[in-house]
Protein backbone atom coordinates (compact mmCIF):
# COMPACT_ATOMS: atom_id res chain seq x y z
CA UNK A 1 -30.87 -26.35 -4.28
CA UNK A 2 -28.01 -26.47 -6.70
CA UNK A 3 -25.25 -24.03 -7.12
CA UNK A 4 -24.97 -22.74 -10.79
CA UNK A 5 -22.81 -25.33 -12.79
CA UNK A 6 -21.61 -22.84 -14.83
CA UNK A 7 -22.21 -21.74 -18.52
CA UNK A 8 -24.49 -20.10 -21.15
CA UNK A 9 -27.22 -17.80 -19.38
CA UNK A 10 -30.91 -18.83 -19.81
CA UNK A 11 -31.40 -15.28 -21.06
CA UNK A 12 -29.05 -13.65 -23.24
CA UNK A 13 -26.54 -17.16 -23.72
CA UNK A 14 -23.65 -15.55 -22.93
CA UNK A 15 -21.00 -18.11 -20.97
CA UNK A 16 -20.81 -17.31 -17.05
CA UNK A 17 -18.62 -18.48 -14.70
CA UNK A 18 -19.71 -21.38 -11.82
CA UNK A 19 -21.43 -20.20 -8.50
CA UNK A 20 -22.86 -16.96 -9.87
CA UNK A 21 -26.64 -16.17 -8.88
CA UNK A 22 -27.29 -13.25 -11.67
CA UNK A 23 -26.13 -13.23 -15.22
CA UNK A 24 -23.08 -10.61 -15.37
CA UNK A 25 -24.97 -8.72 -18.65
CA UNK A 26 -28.57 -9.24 -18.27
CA UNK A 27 -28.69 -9.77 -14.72
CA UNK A 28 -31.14 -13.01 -14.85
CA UNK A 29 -31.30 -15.83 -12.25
CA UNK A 30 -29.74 -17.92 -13.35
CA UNK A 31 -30.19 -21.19 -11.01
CA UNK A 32 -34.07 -22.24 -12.08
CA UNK A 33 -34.78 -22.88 -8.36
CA UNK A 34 -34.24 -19.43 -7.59
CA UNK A 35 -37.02 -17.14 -7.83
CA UNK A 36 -36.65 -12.97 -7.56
CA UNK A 37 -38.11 -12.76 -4.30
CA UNK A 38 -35.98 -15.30 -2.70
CA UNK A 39 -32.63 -13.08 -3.66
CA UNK A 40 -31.96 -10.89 -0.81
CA UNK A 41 -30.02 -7.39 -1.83
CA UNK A 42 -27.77 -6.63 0.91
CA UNK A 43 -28.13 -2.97 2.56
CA UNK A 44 -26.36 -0.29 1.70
CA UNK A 45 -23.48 0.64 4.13
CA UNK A 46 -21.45 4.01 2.68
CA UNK A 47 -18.03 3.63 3.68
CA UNK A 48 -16.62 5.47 6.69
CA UNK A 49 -14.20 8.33 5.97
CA UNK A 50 -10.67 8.61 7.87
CA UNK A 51 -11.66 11.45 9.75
CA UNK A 52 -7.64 12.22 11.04
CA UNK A 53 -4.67 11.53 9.83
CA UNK A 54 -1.09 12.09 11.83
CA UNK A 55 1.13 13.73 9.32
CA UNK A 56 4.72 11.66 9.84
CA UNK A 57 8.75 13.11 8.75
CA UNK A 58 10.73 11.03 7.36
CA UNK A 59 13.67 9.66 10.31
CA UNK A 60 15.86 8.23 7.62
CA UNK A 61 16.91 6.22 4.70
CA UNK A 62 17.72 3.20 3.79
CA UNK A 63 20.44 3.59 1.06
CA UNK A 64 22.83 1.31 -0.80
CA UNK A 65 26.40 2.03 -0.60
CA UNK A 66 27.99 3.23 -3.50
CA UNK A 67 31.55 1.48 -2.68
CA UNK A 68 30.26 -2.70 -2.01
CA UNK A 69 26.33 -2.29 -2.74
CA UNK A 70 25.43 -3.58 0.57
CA UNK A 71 22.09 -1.72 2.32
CA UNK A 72 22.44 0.70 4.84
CA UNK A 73 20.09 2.28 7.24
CA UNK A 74 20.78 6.12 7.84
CA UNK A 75 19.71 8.77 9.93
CA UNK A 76 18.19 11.68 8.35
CA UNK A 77 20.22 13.84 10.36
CA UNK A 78 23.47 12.86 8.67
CA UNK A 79 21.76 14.29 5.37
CA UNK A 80 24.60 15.93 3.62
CA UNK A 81 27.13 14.94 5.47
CA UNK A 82 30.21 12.46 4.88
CA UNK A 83 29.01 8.98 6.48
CA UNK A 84 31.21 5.75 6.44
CA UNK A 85 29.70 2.31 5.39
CA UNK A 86 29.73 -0.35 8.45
CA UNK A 87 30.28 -3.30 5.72
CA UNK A 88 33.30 -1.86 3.39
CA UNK A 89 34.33 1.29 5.49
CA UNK A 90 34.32 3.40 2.13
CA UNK A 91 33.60 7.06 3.28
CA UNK A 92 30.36 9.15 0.65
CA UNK A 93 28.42 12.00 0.95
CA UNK A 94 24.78 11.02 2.17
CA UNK A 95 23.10 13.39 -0.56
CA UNK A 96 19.61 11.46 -1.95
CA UNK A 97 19.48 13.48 -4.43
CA UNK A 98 22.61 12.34 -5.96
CA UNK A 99 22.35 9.68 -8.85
CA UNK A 100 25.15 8.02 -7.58
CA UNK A 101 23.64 6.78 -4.35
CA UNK A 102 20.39 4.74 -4.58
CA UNK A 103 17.70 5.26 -2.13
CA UNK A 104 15.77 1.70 -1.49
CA UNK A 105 13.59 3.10 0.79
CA UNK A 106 12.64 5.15 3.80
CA UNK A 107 11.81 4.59 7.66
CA UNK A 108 9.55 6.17 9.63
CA UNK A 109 8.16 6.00 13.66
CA UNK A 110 4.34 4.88 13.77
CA UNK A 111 3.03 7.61 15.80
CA UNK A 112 0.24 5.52 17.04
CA UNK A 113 2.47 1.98 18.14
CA UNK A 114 5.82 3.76 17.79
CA UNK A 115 7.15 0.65 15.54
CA UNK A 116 9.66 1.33 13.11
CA UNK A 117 8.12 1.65 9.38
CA UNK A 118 9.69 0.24 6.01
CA UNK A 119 8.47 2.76 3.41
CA UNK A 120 8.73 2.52 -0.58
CA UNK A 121 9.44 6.13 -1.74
CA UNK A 122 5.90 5.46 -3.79
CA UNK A 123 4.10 5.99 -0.28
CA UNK A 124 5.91 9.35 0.46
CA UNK A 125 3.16 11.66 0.85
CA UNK A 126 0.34 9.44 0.90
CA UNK A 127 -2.20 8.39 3.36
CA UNK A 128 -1.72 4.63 4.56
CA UNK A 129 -2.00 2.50 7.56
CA UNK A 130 -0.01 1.23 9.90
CA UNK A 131 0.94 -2.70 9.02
CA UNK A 132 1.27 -3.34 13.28
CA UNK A 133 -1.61 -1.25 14.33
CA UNK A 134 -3.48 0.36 11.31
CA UNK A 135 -3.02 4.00 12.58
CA UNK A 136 -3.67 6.17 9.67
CA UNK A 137 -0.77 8.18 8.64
CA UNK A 138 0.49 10.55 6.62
CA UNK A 139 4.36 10.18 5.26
CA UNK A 140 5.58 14.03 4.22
CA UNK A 141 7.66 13.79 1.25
CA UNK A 142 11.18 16.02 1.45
CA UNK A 143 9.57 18.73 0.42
CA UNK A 144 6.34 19.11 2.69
CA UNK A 145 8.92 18.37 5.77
CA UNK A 146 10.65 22.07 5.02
CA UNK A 147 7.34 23.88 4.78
């Protein structure tokens, strides 16, 4: 038996794509050789729900320097205090929510493998995996960490 070639259904004659066993719009066979009974539907399976998540605080940031641009990995303990750059030695105030210093990203502790995490401030308060060990986590954002 052939695979579909590719091209106008039987049925309706609109143009479908090599390899396909059912028409995209009127769901027809479309290999000649196959008949309805020989098509097997595969079995439902609903998909399992994460039933805990380990809600995760930030440990720090990962910040460019405002003086020479170069990346720097920071504590979130010196949050709002004056830190030093290891690169150009030029002394700023580690405030995030200043304009004047960019925040790349974030870095966390994998509760589960205890690896260190790189995390894209779009993640902050979602519920993703671990890349090491696919723990489920939870990264708090600033704000849920106060609560």
């Amino acid at each position: 038996m052939s695979a579909w070639p590719g091209g106008d259904c039987p049925d309706c004659g609109q143009d479908m794509p090599a390899n396909l066993v059912h028409c995209q719009f009127c769901r027809a066979l479309l290999n000649p050789d196959l008949y309805r009974s020989d098509v097997e539907i595969p079995q439902f399976f609903e998909l399992q729900e994460i039933s805990q998540v380990i809600e995760v605080q930030l440990a720090g940031y990962h910040v460019m320097c405002p003086h020479c641009d170069k990346e720097l990995r920071i504590n979130k303990k010196y949050q709002g205090q004056g830190v030093a750059c290891k690169f150009c030695s030029g002394q700023f105030k580690l405030d995030v929510g200043d304009p004047r210093i960019r925040t790349k990203a974030f870095y966390i502790g994998c509760p589960h493998c205890t690896k260190e995490l790189r995390v894209a401030s779009k993640y902050l308060g979602m519920k993703v995996a671990c890349k090491f060990c696919t723990g489920h986590v939870q990264i708090l954002s600033g704000a849920e960490q106060a609560r």
